[in-house]
Protein backbone atom coordinates (compact mmCIF):
# COMPACT_ATOMS: atom_id res chain seq x y z
CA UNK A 1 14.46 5.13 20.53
CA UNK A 2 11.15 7.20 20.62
CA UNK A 3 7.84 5.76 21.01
CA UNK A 4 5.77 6.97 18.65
CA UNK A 5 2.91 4.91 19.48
CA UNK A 6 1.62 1.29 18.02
CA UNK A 7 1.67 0.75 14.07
CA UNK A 8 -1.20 -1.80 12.84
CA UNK A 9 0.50 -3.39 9.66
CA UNK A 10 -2.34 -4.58 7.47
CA UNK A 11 -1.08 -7.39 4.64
CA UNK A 12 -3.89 -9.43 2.80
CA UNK A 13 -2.72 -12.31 1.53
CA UNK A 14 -4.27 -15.49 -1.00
CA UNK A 15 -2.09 -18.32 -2.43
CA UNK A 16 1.26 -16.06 -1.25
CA UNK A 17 3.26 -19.21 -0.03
CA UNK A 18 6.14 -18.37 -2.85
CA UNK A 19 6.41 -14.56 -1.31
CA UNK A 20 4.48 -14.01 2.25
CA UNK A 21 7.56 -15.47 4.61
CA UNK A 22 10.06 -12.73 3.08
CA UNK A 23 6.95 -10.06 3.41
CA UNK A 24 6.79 -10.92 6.94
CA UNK A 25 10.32 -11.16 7.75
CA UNK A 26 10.40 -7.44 6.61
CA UNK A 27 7.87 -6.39 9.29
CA UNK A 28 10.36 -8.18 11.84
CA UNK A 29 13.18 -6.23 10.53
CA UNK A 30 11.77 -3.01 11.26
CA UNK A 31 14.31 -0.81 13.59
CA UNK A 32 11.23 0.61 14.57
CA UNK A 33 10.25 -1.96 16.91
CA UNK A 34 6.48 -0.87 17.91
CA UNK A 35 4.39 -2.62 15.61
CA UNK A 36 1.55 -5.68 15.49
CA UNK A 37 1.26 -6.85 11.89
CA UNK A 38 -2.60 -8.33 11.19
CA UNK A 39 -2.24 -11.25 8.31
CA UNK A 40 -5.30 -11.81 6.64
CA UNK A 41 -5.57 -14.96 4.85
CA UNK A 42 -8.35 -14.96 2.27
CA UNK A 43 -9.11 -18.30 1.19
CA UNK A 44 -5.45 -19.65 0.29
CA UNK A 45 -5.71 -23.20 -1.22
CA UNK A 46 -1.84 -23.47 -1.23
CA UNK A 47 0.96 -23.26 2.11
CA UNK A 48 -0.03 -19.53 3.13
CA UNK A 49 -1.71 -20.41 6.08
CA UNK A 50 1.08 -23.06 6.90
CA UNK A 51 3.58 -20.33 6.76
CA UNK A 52 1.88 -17.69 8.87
CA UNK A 53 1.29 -19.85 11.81
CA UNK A 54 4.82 -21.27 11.89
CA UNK A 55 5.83 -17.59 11.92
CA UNK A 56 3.50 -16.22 14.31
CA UNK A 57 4.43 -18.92 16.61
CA UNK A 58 7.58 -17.62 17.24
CA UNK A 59 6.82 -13.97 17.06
CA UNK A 60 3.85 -12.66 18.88
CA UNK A 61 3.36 -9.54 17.44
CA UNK A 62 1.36 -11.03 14.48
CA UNK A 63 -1.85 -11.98 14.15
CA UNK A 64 -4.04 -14.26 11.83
CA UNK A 65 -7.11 -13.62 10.70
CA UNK A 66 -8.70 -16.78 8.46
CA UNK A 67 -11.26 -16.72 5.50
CA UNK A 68 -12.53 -19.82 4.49
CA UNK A 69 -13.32 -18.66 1.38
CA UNK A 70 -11.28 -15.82 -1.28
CA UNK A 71 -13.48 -12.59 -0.58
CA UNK A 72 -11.30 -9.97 -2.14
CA UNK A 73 -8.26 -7.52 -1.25
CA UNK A 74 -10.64 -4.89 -0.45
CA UNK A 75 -12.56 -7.06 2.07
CA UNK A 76 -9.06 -8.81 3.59
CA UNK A 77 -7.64 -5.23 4.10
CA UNK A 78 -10.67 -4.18 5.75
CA UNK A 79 -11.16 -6.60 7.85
CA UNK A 80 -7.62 -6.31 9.24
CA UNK A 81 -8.40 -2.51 9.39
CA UNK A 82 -11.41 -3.11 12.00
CA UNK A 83 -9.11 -5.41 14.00
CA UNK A 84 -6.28 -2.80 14.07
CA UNK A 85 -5.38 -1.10 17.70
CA UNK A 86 -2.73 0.75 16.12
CA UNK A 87 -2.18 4.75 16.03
CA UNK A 88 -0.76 4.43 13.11
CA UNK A 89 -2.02 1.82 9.95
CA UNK A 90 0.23 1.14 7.52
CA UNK A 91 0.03 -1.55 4.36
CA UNK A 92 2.27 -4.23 2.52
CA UNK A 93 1.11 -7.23 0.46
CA UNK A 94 2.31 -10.61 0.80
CA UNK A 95 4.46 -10.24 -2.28
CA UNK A 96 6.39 -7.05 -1.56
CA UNK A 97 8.98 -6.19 1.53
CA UNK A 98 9.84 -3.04 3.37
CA UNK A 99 13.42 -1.60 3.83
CA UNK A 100 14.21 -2.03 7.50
CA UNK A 101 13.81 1.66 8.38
CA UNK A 102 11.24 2.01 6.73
CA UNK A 103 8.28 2.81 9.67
CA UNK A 104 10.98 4.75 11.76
CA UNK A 105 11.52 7.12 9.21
CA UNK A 106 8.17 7.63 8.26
CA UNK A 107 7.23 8.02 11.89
CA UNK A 108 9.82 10.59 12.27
CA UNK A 109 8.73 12.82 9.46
CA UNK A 110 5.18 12.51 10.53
CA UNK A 111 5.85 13.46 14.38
CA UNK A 112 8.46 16.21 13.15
CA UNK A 113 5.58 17.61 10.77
CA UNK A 114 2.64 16.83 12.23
CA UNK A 115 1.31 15.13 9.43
CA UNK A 116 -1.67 13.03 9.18
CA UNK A 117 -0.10 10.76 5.99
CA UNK A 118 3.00 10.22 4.54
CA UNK A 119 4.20 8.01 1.54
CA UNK A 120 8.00 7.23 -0.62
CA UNK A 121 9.54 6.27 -2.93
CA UNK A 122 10.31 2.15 -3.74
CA UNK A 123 12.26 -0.20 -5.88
CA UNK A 124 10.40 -2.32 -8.58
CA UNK A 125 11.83 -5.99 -9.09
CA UNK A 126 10.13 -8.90 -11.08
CA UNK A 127 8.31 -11.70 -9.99
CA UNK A 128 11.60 -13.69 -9.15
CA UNK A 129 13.03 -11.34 -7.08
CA UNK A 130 15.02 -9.89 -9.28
CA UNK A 131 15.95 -5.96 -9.31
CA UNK A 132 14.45 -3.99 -12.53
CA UNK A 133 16.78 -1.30 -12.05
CA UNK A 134 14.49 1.18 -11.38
CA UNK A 135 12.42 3.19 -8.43
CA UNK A 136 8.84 4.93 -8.75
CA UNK A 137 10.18 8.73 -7.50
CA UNK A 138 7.25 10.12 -4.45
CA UNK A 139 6.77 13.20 -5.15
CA UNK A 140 7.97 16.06 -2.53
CA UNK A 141 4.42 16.83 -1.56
CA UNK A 142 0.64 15.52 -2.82
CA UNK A 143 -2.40 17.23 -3.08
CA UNK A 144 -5.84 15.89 -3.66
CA UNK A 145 -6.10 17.34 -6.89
CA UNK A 146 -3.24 16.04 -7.83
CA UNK A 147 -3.62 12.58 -6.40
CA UNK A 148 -7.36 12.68 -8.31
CA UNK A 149 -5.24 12.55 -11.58
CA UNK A 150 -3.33 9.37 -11.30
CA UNK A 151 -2.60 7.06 -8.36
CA UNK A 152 0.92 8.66 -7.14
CA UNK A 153 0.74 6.68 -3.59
CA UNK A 154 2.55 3.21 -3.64
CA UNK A 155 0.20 1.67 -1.31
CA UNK A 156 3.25 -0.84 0.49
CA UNK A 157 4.75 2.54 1.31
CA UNK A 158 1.79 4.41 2.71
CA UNK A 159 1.01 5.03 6.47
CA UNK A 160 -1.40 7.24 7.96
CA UNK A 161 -2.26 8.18 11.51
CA UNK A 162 -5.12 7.33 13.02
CA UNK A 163 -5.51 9.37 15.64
CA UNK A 164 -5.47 12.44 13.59
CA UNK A 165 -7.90 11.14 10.51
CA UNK A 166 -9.71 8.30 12.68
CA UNK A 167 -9.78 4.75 10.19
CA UNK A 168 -9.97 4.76 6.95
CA UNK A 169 -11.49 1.67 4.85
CA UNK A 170 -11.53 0.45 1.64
CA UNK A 171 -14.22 0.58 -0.69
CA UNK A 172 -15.80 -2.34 -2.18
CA UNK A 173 -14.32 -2.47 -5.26
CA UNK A 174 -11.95 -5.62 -7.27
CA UNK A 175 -9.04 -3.17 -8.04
CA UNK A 176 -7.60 0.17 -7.15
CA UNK A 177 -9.59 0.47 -3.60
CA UNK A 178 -6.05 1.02 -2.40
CA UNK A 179 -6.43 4.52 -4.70
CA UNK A 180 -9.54 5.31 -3.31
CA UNK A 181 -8.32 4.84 0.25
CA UNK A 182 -5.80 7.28 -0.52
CA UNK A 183 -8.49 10.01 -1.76
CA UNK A 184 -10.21 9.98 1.09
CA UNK A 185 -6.88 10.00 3.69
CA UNK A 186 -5.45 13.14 1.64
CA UNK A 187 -9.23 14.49 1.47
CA UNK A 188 -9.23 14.29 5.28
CA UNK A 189 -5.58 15.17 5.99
CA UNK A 190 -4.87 18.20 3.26
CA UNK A 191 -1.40 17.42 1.36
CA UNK A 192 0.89 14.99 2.39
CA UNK A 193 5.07 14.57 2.41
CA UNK A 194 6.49 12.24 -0.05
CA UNK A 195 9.95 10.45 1.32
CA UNK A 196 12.60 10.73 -1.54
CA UNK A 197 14.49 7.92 -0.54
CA UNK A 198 13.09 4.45 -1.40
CA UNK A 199 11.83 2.56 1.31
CA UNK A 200 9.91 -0.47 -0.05
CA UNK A 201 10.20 -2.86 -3.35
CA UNK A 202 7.48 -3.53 -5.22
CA UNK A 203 7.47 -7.23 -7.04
CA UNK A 204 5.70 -6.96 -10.24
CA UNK A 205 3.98 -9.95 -11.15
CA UNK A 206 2.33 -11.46 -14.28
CA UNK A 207 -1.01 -10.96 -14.74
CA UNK A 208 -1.44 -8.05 -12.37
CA UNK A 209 -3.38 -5.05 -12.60
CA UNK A 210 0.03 -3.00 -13.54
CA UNK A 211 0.56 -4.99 -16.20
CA UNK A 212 -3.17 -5.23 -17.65
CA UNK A 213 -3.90 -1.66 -18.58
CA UNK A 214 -7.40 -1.71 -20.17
CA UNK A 215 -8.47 -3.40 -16.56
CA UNK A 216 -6.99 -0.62 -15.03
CA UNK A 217 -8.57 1.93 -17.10
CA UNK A 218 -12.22 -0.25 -15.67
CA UNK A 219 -11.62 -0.10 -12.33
CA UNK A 220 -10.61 3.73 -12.91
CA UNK A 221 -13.35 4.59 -13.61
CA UNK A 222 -14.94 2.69 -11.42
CA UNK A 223 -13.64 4.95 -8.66
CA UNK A 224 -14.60 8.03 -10.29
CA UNK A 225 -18.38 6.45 -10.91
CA UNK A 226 -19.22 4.59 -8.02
CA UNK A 227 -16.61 5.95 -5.30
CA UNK A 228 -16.64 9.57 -6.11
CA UNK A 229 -19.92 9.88 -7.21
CA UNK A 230 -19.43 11.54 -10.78
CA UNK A 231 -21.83 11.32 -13.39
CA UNK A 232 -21.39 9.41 -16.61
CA UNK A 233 -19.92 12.92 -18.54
CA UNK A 234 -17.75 13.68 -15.98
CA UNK A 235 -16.59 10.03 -15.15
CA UNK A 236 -15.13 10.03 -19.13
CA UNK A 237 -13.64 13.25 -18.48
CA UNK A 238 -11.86 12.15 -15.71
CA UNK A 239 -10.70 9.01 -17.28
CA UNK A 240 -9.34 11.28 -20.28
CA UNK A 241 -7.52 13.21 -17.64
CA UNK A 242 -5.92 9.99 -15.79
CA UNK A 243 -4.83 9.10 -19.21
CA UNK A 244 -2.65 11.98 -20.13
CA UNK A 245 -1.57 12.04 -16.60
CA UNK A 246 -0.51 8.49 -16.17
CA UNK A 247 1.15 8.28 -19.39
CA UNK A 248 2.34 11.42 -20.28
CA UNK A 249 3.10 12.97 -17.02
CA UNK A 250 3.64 9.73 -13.99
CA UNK A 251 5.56 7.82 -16.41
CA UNK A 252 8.26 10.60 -15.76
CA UNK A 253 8.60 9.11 -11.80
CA UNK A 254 9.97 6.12 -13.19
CA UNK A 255 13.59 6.73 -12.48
CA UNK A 256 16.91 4.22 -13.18
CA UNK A 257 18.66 3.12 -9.84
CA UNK A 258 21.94 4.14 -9.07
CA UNK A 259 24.49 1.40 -9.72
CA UNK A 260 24.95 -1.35 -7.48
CA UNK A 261 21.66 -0.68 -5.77
C-alpha cells in the first residue's frame, strides 16, 4: 500500500460514552493504516474518559488529551489541531463513524490531483443507530463562493493537507466553527473534489444544531459578522442568501439510499 504520509484524526468528545467506542473503532478500521487519532475529552462527567483509556491501551496510535472542565467543540478541536504531527488532518465526532476506506480513498484522490482538500458524501442514521435511508450527495467540485452560501462540507468527511495549506483552526465560536474552518481551507486551497460515494454516517441526534434551525440561523450569522468580517447590511444579506440556498437549493443533496444499503 502507498504511504501517503501521517493523518492526524481530530475527534472532540463530552459525555460520548453511548457513541465514542464505535467512533474509535472506525479509526482502527481504516485500510489505510497511517494514522494517529488525538481524542480530546472536554469535561465528560459520564464513562468517556473510561472508554478512551481502555482503548488506547491496547492501540497506541491514539492519544488523550483531558479537560477538566467542558470548554467547547471549537476549543477541543483546536487543541487537538496544535497537537497534530500529521500531513494530513482530518475530523470525526464521537458520535459518528467512518466507512473503512474511507482515508485511503480520500488520500488517493488528493495525491492523484494534487489537491489541498477533499470532502464526500455520507449516510444519515438516528440517534439509535438506526439507518434514515438517506445520504447528503458532495457535490463534484466546491468553490468558495459556493461554499459561502450554505455549509456543503460534512465536517466527519473532510480532510485537508497540511503541508500544502499549513493548519487550519477553528474559530471561537459555539456552533458552525466547523463551517468557518472550511472557508478558510477552500479560501487557501481554490476548489476542492467532492467523493460521490458515501464514506461516513452521520448520527443525528436530538437537540442538535441540525435539528434547531433558528440556532443555526444565530450562529450563521455569526460567521458572516464576527468571522468574515461583514457589516450589519451585508451580514442580513448574507443570511437571506443562506436561506434560499439551504432550503431551496441544499435540500436537493438529500438523496434516498439504494435498497439494502
Amino acid at each position: 500500500m502507498q504511504d501517503y504520509g501521517l493523518v492526524s484524526v481530530v475527534m472532540p468528545a463530552y459525555n460520548s460514552a453511548s457513541f465514542i467506542s464505535e467512533a474509535i473503532q472506525s479509526v482502527i478500521s481504516q485500510t489505510y493504516p497511517k494514522w494517529e487519532l488525538i481524542v480530546v475529552n472536554d469535561g465528560s462527567t459520564d464513562a468517556t474518559s473510561q472508554i478512551i483509556e481502555d482503548l488506547a491501551a491496547r492501540e497506541d496510535r491514539i492519544k488523550l488529551i483531558s479537560n477538566q472542565t467542558n470548554q467547547g467543540t471549537h476549543y477541543a478541536r483546536n487543541l487537538a489541531i496544535k497537537a497534530a504531527s500529521g500531513d494530513f488532518i482530518a475530523f470525526l465526532d464521537a458520535d459518528d463513524r467512518w466507512k473503512p476506506e474511507k482515508l485511503q480513498k480520500q488520500l488517493e484522490l488528493m495525491t492523484k490531483n494534487h489537491l489541498g482538500a477533499c470532502f464526500s458524501s455520507y449516510d444519515l442514521i438516528d440517534e439509535a443507530g438506526h439507518s434514515l435511508g438517506k445520504k447528503v450527495q458532495a457535490l463534484k467540485e466546491l468553490s468558495y463562493d459556493k461554499l459561502l452560501k450554505a455549509n456543503y462540507v460534512g465536517n466527519l468527511t473532510g480532510i485537508y493537507s497540511v503541508k500544502k495549506l499549513g493548519k487550519i483552526y477553528c474559530p471561537e465560536l459555539k456552533k458552525r466553527q466547523d463551517w468557518a474552518l472550511w472557508l478558510e481551507v477552500v479560501k487557501r486551497s481554490g476548489p476542492i473534489k467532492g467523493i460521490q460515494e458515501s464514506l461516513a454516517v452521520y448520527r443525528i441526534r436530538k437537540g442538535s444544531i441540525s435539528g434547531n434551525k433558528l440556532e443555526m440561523l444565530t450562529y450563521n450569522f455569526q460567521v458572516y459578522q464576527k468571522v468574515l468580517g461583514y457589516g450589519s447590511l451585508k451580514s442580513a444579506w448574507k443570511m437571506l442568501v443562506f436561506l434560499n440556498e439551504q432550503f431551496f437549493i441544499k435540500s436537493k443533496q438529500i438523496k434516498p439510499l439504494p435498497p439494502g444499503k
